[in-house]
PDB file of N, CA and C in Angstrom:
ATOM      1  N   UNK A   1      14.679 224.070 241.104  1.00  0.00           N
ATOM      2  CA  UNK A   1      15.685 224.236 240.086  1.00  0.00           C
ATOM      3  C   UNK A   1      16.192 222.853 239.693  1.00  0.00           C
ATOM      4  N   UNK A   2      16.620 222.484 238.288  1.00  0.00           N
ATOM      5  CA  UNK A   2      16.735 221.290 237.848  1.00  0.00           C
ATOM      6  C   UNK A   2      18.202 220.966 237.900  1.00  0.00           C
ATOM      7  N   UNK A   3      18.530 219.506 238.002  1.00  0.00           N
ATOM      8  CA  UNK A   3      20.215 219.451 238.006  1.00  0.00           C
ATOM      9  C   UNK A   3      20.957 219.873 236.913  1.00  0.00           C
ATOM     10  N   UNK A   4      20.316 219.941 235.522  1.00  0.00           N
ATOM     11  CA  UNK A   4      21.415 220.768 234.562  1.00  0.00           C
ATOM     12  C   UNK A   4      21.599 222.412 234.888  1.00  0.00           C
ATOM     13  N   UNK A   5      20.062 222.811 235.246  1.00  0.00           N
ATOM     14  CA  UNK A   5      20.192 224.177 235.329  1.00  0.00           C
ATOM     15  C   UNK A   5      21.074 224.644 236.120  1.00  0.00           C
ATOM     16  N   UNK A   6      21.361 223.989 237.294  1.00  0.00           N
ATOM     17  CA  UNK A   6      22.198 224.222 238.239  1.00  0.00           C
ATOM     18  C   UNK A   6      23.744 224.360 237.669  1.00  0.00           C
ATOM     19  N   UNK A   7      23.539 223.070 236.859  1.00  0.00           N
ATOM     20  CA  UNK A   7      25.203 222.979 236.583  1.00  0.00           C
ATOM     21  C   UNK A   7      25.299 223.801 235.466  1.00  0.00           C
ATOM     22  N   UNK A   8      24.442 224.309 234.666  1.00  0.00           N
ATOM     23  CA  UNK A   8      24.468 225.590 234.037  1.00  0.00           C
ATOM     24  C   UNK A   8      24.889 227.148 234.736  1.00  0.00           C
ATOM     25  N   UNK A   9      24.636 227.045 235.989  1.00  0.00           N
ATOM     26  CA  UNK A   9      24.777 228.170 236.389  1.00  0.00           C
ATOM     27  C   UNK A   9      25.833 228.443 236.977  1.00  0.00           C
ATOM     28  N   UNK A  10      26.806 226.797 237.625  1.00  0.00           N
ATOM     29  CA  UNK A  10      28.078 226.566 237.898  1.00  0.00           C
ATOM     30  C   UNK A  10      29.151 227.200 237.076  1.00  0.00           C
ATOM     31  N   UNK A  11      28.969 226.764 235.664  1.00  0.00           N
ATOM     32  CA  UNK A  11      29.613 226.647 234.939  1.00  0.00           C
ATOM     33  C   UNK A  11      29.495 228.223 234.266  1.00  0.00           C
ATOM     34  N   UNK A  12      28.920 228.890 234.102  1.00  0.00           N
ATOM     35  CA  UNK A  12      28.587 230.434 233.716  1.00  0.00           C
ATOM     36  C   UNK A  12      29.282 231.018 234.948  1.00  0.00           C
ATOM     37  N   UNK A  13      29.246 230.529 236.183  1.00  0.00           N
ATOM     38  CA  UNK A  13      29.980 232.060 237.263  1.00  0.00           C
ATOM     39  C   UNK A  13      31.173 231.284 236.940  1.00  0.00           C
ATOM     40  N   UNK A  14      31.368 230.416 237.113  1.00  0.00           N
ATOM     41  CA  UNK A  14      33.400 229.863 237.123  1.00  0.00           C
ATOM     42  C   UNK A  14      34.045 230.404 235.593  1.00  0.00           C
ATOM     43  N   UNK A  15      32.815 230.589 234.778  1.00  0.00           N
ATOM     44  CA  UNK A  15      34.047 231.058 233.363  1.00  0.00           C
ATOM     45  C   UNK A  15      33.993 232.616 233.618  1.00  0.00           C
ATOM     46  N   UNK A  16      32.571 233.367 234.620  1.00  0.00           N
ATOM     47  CA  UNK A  16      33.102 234.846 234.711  1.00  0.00           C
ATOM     48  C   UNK A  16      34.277 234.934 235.261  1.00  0.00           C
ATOM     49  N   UNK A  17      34.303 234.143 236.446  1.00  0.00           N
ATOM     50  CA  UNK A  17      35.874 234.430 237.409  1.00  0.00           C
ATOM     51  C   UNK A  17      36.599 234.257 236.702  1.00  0.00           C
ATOM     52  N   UNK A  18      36.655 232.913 236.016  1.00  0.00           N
ATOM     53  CA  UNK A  18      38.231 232.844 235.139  1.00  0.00           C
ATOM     54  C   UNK A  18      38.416 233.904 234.037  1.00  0.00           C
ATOM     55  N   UNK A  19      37.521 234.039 233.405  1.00  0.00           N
ATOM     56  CA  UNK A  19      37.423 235.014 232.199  1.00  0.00           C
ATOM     57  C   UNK A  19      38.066 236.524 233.369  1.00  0.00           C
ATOM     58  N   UNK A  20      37.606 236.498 234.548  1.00  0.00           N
ATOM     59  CA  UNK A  20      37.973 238.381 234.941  1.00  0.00           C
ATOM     60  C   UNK A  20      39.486 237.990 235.127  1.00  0.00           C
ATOM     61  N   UNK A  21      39.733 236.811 236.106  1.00  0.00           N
ATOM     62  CA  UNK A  21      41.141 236.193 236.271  1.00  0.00           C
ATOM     63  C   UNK A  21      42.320 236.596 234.831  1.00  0.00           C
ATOM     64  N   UNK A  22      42.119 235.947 234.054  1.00  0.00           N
ATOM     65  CA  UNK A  22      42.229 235.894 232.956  1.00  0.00           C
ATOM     66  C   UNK A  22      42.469 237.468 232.777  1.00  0.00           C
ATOM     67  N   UNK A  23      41.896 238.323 232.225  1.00  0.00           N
ATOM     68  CA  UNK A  23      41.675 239.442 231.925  1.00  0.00           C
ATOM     69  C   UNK A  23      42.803 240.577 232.882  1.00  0.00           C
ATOM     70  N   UNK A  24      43.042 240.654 234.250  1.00  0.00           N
ATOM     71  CA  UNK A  24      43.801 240.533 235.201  1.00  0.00           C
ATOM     72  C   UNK A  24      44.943 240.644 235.094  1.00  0.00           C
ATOM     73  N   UNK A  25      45.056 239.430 234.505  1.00  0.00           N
ATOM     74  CA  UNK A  25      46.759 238.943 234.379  1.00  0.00           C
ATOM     75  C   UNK A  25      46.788 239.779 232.791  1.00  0.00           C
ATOM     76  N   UNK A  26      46.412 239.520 232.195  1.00  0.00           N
ATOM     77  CA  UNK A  26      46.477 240.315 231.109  1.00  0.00           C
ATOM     78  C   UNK A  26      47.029 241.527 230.906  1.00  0.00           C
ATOM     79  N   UNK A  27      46.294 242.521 231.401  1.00  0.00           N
ATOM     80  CA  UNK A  27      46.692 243.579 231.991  1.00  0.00           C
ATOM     81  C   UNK A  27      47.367 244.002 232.616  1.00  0.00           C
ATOM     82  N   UNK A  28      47.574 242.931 233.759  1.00  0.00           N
ATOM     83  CA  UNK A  28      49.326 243.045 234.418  1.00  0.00           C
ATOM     84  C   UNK A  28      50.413 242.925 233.800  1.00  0.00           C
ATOM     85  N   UNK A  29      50.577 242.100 232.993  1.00  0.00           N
ATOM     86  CA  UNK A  29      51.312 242.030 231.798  1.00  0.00           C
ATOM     87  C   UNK A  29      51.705 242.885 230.630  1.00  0.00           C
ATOM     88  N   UNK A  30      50.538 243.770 230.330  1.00  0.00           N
ATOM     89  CA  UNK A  30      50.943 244.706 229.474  1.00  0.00           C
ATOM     90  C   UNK A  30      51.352 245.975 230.412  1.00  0.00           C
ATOM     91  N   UNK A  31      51.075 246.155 231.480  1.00  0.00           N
ATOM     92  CA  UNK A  31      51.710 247.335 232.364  1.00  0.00           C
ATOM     93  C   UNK A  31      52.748 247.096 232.520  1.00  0.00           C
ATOM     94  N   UNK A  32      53.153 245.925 232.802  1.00  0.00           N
ATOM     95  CA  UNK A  32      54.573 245.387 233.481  1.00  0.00           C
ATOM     96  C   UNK A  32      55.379 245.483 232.139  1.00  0.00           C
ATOM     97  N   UNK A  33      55.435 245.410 231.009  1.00  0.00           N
ATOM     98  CA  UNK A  33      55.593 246.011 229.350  1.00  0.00           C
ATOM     99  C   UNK A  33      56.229 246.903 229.164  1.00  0.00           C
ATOM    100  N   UNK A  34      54.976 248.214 229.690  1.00  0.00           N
ATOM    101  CA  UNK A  34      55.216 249.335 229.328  1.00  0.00           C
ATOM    102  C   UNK A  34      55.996 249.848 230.358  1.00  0.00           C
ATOM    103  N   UNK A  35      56.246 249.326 231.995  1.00  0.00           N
ATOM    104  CA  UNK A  35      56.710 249.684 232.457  1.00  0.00           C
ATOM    105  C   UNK A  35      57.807 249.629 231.939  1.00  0.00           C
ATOM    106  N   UNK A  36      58.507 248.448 231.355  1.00  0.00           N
ATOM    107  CA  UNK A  36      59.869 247.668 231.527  1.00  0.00           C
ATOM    108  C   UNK A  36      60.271 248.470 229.949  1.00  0.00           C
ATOM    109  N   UNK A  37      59.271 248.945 228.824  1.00  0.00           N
ATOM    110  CA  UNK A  37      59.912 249.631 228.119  1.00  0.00           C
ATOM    111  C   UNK A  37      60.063 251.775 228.548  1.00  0.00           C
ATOM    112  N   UNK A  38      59.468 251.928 229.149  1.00  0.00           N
ATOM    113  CA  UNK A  38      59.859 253.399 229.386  1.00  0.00           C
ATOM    114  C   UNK A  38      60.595 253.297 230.577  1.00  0.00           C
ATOM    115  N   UNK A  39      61.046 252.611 231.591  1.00  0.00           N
ATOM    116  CA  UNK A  39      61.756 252.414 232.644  1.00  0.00           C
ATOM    117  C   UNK A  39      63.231 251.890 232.439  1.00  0.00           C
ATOM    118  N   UNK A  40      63.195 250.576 231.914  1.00  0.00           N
ATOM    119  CA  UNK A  40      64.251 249.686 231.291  1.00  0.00           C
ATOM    120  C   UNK A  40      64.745 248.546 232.943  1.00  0.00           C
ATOM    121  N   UNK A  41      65.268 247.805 233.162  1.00  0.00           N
ATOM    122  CA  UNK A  41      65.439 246.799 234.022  1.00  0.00           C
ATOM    123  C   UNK A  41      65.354 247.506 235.304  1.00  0.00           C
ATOM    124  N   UNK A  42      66.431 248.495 235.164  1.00  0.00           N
ATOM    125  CA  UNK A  42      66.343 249.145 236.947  1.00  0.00           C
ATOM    126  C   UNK A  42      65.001 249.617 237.205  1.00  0.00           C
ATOM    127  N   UNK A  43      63.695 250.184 236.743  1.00  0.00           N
ATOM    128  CA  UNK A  43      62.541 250.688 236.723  1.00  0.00           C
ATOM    129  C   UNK A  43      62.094 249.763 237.173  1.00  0.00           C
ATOM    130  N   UNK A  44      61.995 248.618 236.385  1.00  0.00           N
ATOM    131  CA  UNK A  44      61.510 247.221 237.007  1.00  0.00           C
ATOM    132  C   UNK A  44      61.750 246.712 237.908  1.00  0.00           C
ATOM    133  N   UNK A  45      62.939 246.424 238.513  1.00  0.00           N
ATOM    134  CA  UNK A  45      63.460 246.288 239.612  1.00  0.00           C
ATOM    135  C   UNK A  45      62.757 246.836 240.533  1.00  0.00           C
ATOM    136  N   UNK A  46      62.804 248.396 240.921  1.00  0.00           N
ATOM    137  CA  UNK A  46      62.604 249.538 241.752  1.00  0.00           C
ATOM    138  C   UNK A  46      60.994 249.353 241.801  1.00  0.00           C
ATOM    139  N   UNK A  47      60.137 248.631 240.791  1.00  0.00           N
ATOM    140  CA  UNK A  47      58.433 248.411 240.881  1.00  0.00           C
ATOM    141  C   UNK A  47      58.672 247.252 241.466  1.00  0.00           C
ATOM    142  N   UNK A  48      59.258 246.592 241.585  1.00  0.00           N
ATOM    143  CA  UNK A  48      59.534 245.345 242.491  1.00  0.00           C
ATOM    144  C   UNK A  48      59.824 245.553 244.008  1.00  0.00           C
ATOM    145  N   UNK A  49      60.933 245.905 244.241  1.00  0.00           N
ATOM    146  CA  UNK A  49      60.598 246.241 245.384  1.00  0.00           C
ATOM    147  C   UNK A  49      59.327 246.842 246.325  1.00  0.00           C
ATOM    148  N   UNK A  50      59.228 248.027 245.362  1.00  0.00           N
ATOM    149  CA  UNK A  50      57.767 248.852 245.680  1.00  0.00           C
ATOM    150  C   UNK A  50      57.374 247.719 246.082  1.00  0.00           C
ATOM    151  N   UNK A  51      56.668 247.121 245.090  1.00  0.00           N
ATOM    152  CA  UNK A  51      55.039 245.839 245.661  1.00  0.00           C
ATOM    153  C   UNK A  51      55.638 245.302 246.702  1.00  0.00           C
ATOM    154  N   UNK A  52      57.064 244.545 246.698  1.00  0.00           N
ATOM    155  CA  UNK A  52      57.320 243.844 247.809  1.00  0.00           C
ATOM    156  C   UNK A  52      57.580 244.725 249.629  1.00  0.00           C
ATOM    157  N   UNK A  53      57.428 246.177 249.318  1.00  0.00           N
ATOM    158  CA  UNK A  53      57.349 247.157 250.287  1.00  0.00           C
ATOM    159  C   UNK A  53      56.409 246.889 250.950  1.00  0.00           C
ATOM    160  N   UNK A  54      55.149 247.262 249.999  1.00  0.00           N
ATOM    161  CA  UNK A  54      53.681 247.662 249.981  1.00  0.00           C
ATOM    162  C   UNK A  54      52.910 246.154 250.108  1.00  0.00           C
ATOM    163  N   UNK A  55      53.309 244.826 250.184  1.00  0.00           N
ATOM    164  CA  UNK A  55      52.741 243.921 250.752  1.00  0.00           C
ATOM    165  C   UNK A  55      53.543 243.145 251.947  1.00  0.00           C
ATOM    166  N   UNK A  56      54.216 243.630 252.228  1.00  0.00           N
ATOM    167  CA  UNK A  56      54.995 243.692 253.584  1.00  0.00           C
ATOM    168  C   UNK A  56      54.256 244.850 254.280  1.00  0.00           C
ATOM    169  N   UNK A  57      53.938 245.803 254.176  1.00  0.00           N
ATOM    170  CA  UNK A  57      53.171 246.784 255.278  1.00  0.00           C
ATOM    171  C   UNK A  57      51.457 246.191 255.529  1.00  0.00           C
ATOM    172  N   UNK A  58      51.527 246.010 253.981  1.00  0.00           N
ATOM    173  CA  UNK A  58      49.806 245.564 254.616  1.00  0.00           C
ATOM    174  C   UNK A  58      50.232 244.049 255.219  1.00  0.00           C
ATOM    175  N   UNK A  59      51.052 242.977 254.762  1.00  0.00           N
ATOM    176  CA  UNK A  59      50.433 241.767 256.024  1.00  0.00           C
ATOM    177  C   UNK A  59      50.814 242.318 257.755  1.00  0.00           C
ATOM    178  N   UNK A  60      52.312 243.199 258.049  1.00  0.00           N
ATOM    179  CA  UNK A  60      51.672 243.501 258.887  1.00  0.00           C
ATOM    180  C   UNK A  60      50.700 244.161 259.769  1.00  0.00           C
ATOM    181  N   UNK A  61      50.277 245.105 259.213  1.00  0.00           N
ATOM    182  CA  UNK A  61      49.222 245.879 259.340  1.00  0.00           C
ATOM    183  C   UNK A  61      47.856 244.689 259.479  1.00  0.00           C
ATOM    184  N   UNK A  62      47.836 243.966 258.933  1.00  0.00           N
ATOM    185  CA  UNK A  62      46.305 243.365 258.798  1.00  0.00           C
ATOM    186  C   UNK A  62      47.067 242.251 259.886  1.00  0.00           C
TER     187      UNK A  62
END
């Protein structure tokens, strides 16, 4: 395999990750949206905690 091809192939998986990365947050963003418009601040809040529940059980758990 040749040294561009290589760095061709570098450069194609790091823009999939960023591109899914990317995409990700995206989406978190528009949930976190819709949450915050059919919920309103306290909804948000109360999904806050949740996650901060639910990644407090799994680190200790793992």
């Amino acid at each position: 395999m040749s040294e561009s091809s290589s760095y061709r192939q570098i450069l194609r998986s790091t823009s999939i990750i960023g591109g899914a990365a990317a995409l990700n947050i995206g989406i978190g963003l528009l949930r976190m949206k819709a949450v915050a418009l059919l919920l309103g601040p306290a909804g948000v809040g109360l999904i806050g905690l949740a996650t901060n529940v639910v990644a407090l059980v799994s680190n200790v758990a793992g």
